[in-house]
Protein backbone atom coordinates (compact mmCIF):
# COMPACT_ATOMS: atom_id res chain seq x y z
CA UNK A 1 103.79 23.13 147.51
CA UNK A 2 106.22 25.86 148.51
CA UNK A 3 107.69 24.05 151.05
CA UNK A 4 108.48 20.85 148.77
CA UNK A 5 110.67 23.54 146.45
CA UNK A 6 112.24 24.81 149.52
CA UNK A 7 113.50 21.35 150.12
CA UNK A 8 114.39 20.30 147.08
CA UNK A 9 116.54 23.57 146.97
CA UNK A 10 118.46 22.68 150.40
CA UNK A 11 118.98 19.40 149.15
CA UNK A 12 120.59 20.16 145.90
CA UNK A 13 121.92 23.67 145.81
CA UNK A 14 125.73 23.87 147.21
CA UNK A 15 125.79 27.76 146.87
CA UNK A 16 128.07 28.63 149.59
CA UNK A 17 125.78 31.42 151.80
CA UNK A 18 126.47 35.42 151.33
CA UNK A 19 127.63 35.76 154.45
CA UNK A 20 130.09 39.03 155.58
CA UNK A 21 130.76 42.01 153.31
CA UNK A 22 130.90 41.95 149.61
CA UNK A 23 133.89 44.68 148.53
CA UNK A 24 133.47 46.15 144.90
CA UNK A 25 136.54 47.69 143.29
CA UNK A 26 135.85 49.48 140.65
CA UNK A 27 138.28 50.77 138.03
CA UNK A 28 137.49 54.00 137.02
CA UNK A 29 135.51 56.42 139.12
CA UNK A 30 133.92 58.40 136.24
CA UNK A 31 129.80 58.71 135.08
CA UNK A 32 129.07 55.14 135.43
CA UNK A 33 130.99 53.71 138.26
CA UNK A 34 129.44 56.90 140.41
CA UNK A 35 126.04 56.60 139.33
CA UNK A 36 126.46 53.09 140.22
CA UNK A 37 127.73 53.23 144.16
CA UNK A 38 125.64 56.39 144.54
CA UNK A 39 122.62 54.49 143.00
CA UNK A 40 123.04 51.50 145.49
CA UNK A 41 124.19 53.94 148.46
CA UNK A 42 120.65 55.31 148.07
CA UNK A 43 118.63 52.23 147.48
CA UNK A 44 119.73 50.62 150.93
CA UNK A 45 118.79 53.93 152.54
CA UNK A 46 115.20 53.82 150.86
CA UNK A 47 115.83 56.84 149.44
CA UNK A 48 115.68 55.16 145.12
CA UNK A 49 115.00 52.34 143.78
CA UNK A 50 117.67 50.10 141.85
CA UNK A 51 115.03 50.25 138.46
CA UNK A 52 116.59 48.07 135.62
CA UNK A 53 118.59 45.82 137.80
CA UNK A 54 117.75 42.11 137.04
CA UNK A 55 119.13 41.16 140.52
CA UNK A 56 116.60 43.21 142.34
CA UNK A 57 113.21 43.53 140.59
CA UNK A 58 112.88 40.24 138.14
CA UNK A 59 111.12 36.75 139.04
CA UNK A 60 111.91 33.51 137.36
CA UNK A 61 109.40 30.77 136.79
CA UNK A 62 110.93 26.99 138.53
CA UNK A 63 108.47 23.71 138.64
CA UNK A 64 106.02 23.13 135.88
CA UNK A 65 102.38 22.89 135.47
CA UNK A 66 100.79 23.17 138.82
CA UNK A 67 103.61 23.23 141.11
CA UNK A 68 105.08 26.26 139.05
CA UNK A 69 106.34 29.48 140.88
CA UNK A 70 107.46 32.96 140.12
CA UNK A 71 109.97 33.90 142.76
CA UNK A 72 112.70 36.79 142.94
CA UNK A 73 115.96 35.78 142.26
CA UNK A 74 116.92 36.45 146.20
CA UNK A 75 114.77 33.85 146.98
CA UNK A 76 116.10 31.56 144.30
CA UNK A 77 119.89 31.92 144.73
CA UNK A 78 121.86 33.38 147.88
CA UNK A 79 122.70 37.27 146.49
CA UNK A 80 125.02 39.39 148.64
CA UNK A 81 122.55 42.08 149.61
CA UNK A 82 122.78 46.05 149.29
CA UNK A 83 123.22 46.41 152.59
CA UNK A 84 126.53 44.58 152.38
CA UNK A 85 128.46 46.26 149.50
CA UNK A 86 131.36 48.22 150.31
CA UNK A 87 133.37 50.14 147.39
CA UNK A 88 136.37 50.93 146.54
CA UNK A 89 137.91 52.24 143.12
CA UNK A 90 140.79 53.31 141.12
CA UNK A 91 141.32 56.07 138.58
CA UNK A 92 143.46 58.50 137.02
CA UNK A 93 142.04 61.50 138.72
CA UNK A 94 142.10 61.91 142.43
CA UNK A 95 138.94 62.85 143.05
CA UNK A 96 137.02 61.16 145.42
CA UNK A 97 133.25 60.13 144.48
CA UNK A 98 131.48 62.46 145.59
CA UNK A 99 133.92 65.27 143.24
CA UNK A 100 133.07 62.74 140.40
CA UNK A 101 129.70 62.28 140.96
CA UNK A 102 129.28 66.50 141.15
CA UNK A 103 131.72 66.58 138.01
CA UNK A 104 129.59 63.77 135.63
CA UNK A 105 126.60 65.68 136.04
CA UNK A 106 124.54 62.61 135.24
CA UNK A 107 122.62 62.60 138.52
CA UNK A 108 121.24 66.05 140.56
CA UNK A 109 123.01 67.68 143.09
CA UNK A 110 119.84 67.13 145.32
CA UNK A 111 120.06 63.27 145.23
CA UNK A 112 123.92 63.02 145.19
CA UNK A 113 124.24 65.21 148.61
CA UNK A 114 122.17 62.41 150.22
CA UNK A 115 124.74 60.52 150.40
CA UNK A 116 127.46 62.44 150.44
CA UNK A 117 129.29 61.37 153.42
CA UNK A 118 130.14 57.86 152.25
CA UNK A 119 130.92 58.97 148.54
CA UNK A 120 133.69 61.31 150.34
CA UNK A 121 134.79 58.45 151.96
CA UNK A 122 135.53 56.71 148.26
CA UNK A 123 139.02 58.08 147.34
CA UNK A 124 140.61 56.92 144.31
CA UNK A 125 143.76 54.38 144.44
CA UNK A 126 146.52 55.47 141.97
CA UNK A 127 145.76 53.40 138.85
CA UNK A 128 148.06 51.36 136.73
CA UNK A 129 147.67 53.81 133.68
CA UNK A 130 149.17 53.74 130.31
CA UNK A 131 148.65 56.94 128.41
CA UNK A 132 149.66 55.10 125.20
CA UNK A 133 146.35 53.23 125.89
CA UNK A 134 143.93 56.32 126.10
CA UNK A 135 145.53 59.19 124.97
CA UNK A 136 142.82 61.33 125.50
CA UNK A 137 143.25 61.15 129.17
CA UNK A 138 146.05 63.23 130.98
CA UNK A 139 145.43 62.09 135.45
CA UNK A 140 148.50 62.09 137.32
CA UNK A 141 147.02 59.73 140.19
CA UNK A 142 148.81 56.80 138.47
CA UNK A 143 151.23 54.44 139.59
CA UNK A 144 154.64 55.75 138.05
CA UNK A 145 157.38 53.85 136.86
CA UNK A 146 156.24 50.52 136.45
CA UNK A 147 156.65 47.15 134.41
CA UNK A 148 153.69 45.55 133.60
CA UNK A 149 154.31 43.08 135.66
CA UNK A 150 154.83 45.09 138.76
CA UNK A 151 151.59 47.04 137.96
CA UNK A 152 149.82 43.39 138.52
CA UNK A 153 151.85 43.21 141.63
CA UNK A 154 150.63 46.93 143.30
CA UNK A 155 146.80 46.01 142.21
CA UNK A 156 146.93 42.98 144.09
CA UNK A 157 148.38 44.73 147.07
CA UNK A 158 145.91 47.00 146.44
CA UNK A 159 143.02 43.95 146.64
CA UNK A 160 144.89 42.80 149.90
CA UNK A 161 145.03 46.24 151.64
CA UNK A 162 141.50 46.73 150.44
CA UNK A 163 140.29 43.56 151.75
CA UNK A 164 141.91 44.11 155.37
CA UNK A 165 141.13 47.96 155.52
CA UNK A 166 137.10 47.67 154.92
CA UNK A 167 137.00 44.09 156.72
CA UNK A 168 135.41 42.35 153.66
CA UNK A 169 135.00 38.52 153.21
CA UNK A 170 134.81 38.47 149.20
CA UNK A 171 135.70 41.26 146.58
CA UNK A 172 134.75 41.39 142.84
CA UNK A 173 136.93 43.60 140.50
CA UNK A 174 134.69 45.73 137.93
CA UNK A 175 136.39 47.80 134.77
CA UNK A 176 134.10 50.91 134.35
CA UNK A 177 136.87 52.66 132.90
CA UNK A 178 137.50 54.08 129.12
CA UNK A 179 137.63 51.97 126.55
CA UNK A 180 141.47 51.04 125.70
CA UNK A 181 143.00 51.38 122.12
CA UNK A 182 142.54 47.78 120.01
CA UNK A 183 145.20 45.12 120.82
CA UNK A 184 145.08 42.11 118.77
CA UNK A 185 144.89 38.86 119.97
CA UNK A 186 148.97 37.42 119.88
CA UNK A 187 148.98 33.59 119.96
CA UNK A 188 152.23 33.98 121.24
CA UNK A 189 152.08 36.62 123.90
CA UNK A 190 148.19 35.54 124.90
CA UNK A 191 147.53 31.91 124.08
CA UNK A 192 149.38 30.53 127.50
CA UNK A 193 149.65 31.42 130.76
CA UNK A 194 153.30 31.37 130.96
CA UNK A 195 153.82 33.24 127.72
CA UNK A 196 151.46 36.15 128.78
CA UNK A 197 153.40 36.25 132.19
CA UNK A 198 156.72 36.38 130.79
CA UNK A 199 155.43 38.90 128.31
CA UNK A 200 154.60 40.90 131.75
CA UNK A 201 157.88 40.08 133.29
CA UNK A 202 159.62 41.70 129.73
CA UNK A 203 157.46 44.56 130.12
CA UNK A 204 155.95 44.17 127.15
CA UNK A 205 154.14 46.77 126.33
CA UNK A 206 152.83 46.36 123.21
CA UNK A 207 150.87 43.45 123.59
CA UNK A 208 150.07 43.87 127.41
CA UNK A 209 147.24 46.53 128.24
CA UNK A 210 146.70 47.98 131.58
CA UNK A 211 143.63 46.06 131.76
CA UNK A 212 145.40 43.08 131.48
CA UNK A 213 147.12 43.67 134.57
CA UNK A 214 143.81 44.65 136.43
CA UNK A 215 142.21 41.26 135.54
CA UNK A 216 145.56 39.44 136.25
CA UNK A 217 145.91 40.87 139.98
CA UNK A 218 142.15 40.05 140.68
CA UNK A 219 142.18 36.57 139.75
CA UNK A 220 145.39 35.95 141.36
CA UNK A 221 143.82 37.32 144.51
CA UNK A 222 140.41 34.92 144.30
CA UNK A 223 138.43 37.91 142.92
CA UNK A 224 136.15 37.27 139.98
CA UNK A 225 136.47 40.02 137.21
CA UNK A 226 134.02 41.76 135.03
CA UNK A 227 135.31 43.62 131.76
CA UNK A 228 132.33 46.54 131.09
CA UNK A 229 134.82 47.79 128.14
CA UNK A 230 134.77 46.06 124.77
CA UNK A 231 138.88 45.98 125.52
CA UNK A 232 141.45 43.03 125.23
CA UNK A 233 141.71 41.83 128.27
CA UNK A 234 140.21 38.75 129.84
CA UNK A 235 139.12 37.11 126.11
CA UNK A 236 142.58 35.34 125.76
CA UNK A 237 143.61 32.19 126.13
CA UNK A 238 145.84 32.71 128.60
CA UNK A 239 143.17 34.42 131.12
CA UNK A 240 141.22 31.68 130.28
CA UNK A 241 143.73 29.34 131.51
CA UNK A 242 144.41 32.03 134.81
CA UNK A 243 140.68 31.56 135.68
CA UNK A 244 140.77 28.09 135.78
CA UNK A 245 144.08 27.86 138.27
CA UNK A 246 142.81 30.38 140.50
CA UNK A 247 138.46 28.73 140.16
CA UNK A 248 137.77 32.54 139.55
CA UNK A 249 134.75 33.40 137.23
CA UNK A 250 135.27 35.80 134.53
CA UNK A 251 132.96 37.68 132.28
CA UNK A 252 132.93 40.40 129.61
CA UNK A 253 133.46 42.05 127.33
CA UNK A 254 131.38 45.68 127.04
CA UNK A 255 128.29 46.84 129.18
CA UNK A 256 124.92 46.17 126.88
CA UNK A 257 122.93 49.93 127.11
CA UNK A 258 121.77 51.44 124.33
CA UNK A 259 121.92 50.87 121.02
CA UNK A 260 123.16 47.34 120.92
CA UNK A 261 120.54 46.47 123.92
CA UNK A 262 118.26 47.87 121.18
CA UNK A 263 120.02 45.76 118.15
CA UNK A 264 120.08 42.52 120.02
CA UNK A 265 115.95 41.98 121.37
CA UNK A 266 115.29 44.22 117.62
CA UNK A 267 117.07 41.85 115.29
CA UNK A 268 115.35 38.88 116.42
CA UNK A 269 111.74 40.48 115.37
CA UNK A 270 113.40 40.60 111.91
CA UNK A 271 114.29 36.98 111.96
CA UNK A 272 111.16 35.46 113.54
CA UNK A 273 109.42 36.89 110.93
CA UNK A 274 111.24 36.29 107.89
CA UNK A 275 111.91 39.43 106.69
CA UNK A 276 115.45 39.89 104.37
CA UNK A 277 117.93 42.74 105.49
CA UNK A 278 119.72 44.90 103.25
CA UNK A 279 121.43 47.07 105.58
CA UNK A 280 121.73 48.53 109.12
CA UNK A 281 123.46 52.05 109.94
CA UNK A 282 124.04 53.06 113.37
CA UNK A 283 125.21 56.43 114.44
CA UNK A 284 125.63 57.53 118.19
CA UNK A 285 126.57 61.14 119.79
CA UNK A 286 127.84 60.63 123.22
CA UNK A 287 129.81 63.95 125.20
CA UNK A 288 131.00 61.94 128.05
CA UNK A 289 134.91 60.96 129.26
CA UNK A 290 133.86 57.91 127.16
CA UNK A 291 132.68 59.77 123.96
CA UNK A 292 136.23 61.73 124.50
CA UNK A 293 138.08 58.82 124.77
CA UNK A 294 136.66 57.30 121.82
CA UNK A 295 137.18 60.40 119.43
CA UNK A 296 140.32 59.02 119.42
CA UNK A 297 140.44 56.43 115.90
CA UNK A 298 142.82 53.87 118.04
CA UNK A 299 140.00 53.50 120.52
CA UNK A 300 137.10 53.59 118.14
CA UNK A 301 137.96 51.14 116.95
CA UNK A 302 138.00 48.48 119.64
CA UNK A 303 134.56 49.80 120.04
CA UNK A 304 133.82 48.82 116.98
CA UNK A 305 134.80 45.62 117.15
CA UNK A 306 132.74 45.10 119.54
CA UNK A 307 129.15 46.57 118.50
CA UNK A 308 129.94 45.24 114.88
CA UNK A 309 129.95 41.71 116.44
CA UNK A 310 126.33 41.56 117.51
CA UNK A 311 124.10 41.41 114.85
CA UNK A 312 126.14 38.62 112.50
CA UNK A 313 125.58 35.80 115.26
CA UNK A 314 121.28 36.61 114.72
CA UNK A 315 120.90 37.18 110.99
CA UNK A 316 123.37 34.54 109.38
CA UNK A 317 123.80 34.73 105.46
CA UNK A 318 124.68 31.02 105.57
CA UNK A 319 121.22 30.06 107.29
CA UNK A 320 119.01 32.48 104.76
CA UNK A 321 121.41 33.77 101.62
CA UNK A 322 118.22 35.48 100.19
CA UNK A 323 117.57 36.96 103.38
CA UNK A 324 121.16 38.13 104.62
CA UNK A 325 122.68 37.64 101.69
CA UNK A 326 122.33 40.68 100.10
CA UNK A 327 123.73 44.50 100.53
CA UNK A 328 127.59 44.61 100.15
CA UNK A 329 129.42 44.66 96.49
CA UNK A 330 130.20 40.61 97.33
CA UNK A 331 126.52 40.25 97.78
CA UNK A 332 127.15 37.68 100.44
CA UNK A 333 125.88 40.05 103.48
CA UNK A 334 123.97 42.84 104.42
CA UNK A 335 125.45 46.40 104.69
CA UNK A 336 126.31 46.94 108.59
CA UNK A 337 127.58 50.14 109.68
CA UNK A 338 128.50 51.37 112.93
CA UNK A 339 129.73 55.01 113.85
CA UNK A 340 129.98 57.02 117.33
CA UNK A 341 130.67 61.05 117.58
CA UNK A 342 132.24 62.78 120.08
CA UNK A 343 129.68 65.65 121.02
CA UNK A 344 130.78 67.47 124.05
CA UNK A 345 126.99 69.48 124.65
CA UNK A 346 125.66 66.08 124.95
CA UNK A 347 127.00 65.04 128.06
CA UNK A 348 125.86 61.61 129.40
CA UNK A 349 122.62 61.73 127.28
CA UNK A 350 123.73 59.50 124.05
CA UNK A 351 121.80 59.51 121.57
CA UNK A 352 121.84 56.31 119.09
CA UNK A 353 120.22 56.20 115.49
CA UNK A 354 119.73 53.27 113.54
CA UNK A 355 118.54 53.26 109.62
CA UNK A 356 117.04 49.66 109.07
CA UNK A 357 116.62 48.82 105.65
CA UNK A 358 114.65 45.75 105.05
CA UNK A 359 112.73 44.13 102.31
CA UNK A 360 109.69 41.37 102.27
CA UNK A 361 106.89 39.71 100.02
CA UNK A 362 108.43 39.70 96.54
CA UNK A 363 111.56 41.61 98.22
CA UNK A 364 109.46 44.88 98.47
CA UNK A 365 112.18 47.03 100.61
CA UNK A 366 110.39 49.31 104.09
CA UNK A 367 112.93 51.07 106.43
CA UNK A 368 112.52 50.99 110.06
CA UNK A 369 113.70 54.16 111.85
CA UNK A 370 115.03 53.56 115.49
CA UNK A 371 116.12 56.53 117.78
CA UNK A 372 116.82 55.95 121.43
CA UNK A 373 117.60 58.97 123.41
CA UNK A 374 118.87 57.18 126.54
CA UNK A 375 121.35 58.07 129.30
CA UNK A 376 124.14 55.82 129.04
CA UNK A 377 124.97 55.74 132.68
CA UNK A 378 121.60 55.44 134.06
CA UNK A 379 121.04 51.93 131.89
CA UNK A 380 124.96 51.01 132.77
CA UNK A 381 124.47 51.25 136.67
CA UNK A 382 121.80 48.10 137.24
CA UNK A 383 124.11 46.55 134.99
CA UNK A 384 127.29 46.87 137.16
CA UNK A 385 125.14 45.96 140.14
CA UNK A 386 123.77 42.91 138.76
CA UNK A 387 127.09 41.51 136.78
CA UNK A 388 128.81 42.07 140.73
CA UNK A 389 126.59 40.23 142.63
CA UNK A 390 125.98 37.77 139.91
CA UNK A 391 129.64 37.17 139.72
CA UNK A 392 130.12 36.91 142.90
CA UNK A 393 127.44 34.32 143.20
CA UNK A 394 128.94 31.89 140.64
CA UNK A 395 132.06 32.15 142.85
CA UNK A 396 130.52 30.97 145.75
CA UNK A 397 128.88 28.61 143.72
CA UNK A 398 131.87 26.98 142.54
CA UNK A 399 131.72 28.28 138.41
CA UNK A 400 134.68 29.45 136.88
CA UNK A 401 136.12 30.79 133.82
CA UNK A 402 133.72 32.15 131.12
CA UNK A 403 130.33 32.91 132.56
CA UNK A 404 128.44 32.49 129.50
CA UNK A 405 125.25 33.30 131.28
CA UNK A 406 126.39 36.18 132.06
CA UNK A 407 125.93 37.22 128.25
CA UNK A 408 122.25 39.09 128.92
CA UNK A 409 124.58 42.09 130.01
CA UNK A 410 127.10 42.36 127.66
CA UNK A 411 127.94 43.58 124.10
CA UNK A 412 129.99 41.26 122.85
CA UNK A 413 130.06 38.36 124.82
CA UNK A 414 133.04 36.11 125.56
CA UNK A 415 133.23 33.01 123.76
CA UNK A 416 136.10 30.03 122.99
CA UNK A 417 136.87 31.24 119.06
CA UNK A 418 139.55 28.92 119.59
CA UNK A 419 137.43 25.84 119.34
CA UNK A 420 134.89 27.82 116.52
CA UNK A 421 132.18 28.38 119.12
CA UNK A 422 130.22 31.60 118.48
CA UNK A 423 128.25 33.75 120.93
CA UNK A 424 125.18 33.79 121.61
CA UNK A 425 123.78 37.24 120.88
CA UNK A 426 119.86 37.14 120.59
CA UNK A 427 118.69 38.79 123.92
CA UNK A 428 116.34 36.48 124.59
CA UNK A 429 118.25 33.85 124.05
CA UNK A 430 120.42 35.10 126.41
CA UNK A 431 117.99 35.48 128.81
CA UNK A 432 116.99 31.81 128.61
CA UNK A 433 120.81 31.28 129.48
CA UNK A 434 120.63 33.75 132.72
CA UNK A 435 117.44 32.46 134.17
CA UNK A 436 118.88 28.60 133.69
CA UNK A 437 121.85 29.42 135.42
CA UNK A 438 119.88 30.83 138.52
CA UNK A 439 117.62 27.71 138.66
CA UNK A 440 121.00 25.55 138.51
CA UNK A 441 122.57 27.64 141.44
CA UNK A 442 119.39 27.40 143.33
CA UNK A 443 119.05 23.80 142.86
CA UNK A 444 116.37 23.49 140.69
CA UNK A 445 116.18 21.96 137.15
CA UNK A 446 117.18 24.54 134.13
CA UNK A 447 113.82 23.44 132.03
CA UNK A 448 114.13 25.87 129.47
CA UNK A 449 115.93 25.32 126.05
CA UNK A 450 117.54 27.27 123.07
CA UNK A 451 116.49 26.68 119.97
């Protein structure tokens, strides 16, 4: 029976093969993007294993009844493999990987020296860097002196020197960078193409982030791009529009680790069950370049944004009113909270509460008490890995623009709000999406549906 799904697969799947060296250019060299190469420089030497990465350790069901299978998803879709990756990154501070690595502190000394050699080898390119945009951070590695519009112009001669230096066939372009400060969406500066290029051209600014001129160079130069930060950057129209000239995927916005991995696969439970919702508070203490970043109120708040987002697209007022509709003075929702301190002895290990007050049989209120003491780089490194090579598949395969499937990873993930669609947050919805996708690419049929 194997052999039948193997042919099937040839016949149907146009996935063009993995073949040469996958580059990865990060943008930001800080807690996550090193425990990220450093995690994968040690998995192809045998020396860890890449635990939490989807990619790497999950099998998905294809056939039914008795010709089903479990297989990995290498053997499902072509995936660049470890072997393959070479990196590459930009950031504010010149030091190379190994320096930021030793300086995160989120991994020990003893594992990190394993690989030393290569991590040296990963020095920082001078980033396109607005101060304006993260005021908490003060590197001098930055390109100086630029419009925006030139600043697109270096990246993508940074891609193209990249590309030729390290001899790779395909690169993907990953922010693991600070979050930027909130920049509203501007039909007129980010609803078309040519607007948000002439916008670019005028230097503008205001209504142009860095970011935006990260995502902008990789697309131009066939790379797909991944936003890991809940900023303003590839959610616009006009990228939208970028992706589709240049058949580049995109996909974003905000890496999914702790508490909101927690909201997302909790909330459901809540629904399933039928249980009303008066009110969720969720608190975090994070001492990272991140938390620092973030103590700023500009930049807080495009991380709110983002976490606020998740939990109104599960428990809708307008499906149950006297389940969600209840909390607030309007009494037309539940009380949703979200907050996020800045505590420097903390480090890397954030800590996320959540107060959960719910009510059931003759509205009888219980609490639920949720407190995840995770390591926020350690659950955002399979995440990079996975979102890379997953990105990089749906290039090959010929997808482009918003990978929605790609929403199992993310925070808040990228949706058309101009045509009133709204994400899809329930993780397991989600992962109904992800593992339909993979069948697709692999040629076989995506049997499973979201109710």
């Amino acid at each position: 029976m194997q052999k039948i799904f193997k042919e099937i697969k040839m016949q149907q799947s146009n996935v063009k093969p993995a073949s040469g060296k996958l580059g990865i250019l990060v943008v930001g060299c800080g807690a996550v993007s090193t425990t990220f190469m450093t995690g994968v420089l040690l998995a192809r030497k045998g020396l860890g294993k890449p635990v939490g990465s989807f990619t790497q350790y999950d099998k998905i069901r294809i056939g039914r009844g008795a010709d089903k299978q479990y297989l990995p998803v290498g053997e499902i879709v072509p995936l660049a493999g470890l072997n393959d990756i070479v990196f590459g990154c930009w950031d504010v501070y010149p030091q190379n990987a190994y320096q930021a690595a030793m300086y995160a502190e989120v991994l020990k000394e003893k594992d990190i020296n394993q690989v030393r050699d290569e991590l040296e080898q990963i020095v920082p390119m001078a980033a396109a860097f607005d101060k304006n945009y993260a005021k908490r951070l003060d590197g001098d590695n930055v390109k100086k002196g630029l419009t925006r519009w030139e600043m697109a112009e270096a990246l993508r001669e940074d891609i193209r020197c990249f590309k030729e230096e390290k001899q790779v066939d395909r690169v993907v372009v990953l922010w693991a960078a600070s979050t930027e400060i909130y920049v509203p969406v501007n039909e007129q500066v980010h609803g078309r193409l040519e607007d948000l290029e002439a916008a670019m051209k005028a230097d503008d600014k205001e209504h142009i982030a860095p970011s935006m001129c990260y995502a902008y160079a990789a697309l131009s130069e066939g790379a797909p791009f991944i936003m890991g930060a809940p900023n303003t950057t590839v959610d616009i129209p006009a990228m939208w529009q970028l992706a589709e000239k240049t058949k580049m995927p995109i996909a974003g916005k905000d890496f999914k680790t702790g508490q909101t991995l927690v909201k997302s696969g909790f909330a459901p439970i809540i629904g399933v069950r039928s249980l009303g919702l008066s009110g969720w508070f969720s608190t975090n203490i994070l001492g990272n370049r991140d938390g620092l970043v973030l103590d700023e109120p500009a930049n807080f708040r495009t991380k709110e944004v983002s976490k606020l987002s998740t939990l109104e697209t599960i428990l809708k007022p307008d499906w149950q009113p006297d389940l969600y509709g209840h909390g607030n003075d309007e009494d037309t929702q539940y009380y949703h909270k979200v907050r996020i301190n800045y505590y420097p002895p903390r480090n890397d290990n954030k800590e996320g509460w959540d107060n959960i007050d719910i009510f059931g049989w003759l509205g009888y209120p219980m609490q639920i008490k949720i407190n995840f003491l995770c390591r926020d780089s350690i659950l955002a490194a399979p995440l990079c890995l996975d979102l890379c090579l997953l990105s990089d598949l749906a290039a090959r395969a010929g997808r482009y623009g918003i990978q929605r499937f790609l929403s199992f990873f993310l925070k808040s993930p990228m949706h058309d709000y101009t045509q009133g669609e709204e994400p899809v947050n329930n993780l397991y919805q989600q992962y109904t999406m992800l593992k339909n996708a993979i069948r697709e690419m692999g040629g076989y049929e995506a049997d499973e549906e979201i109710d």
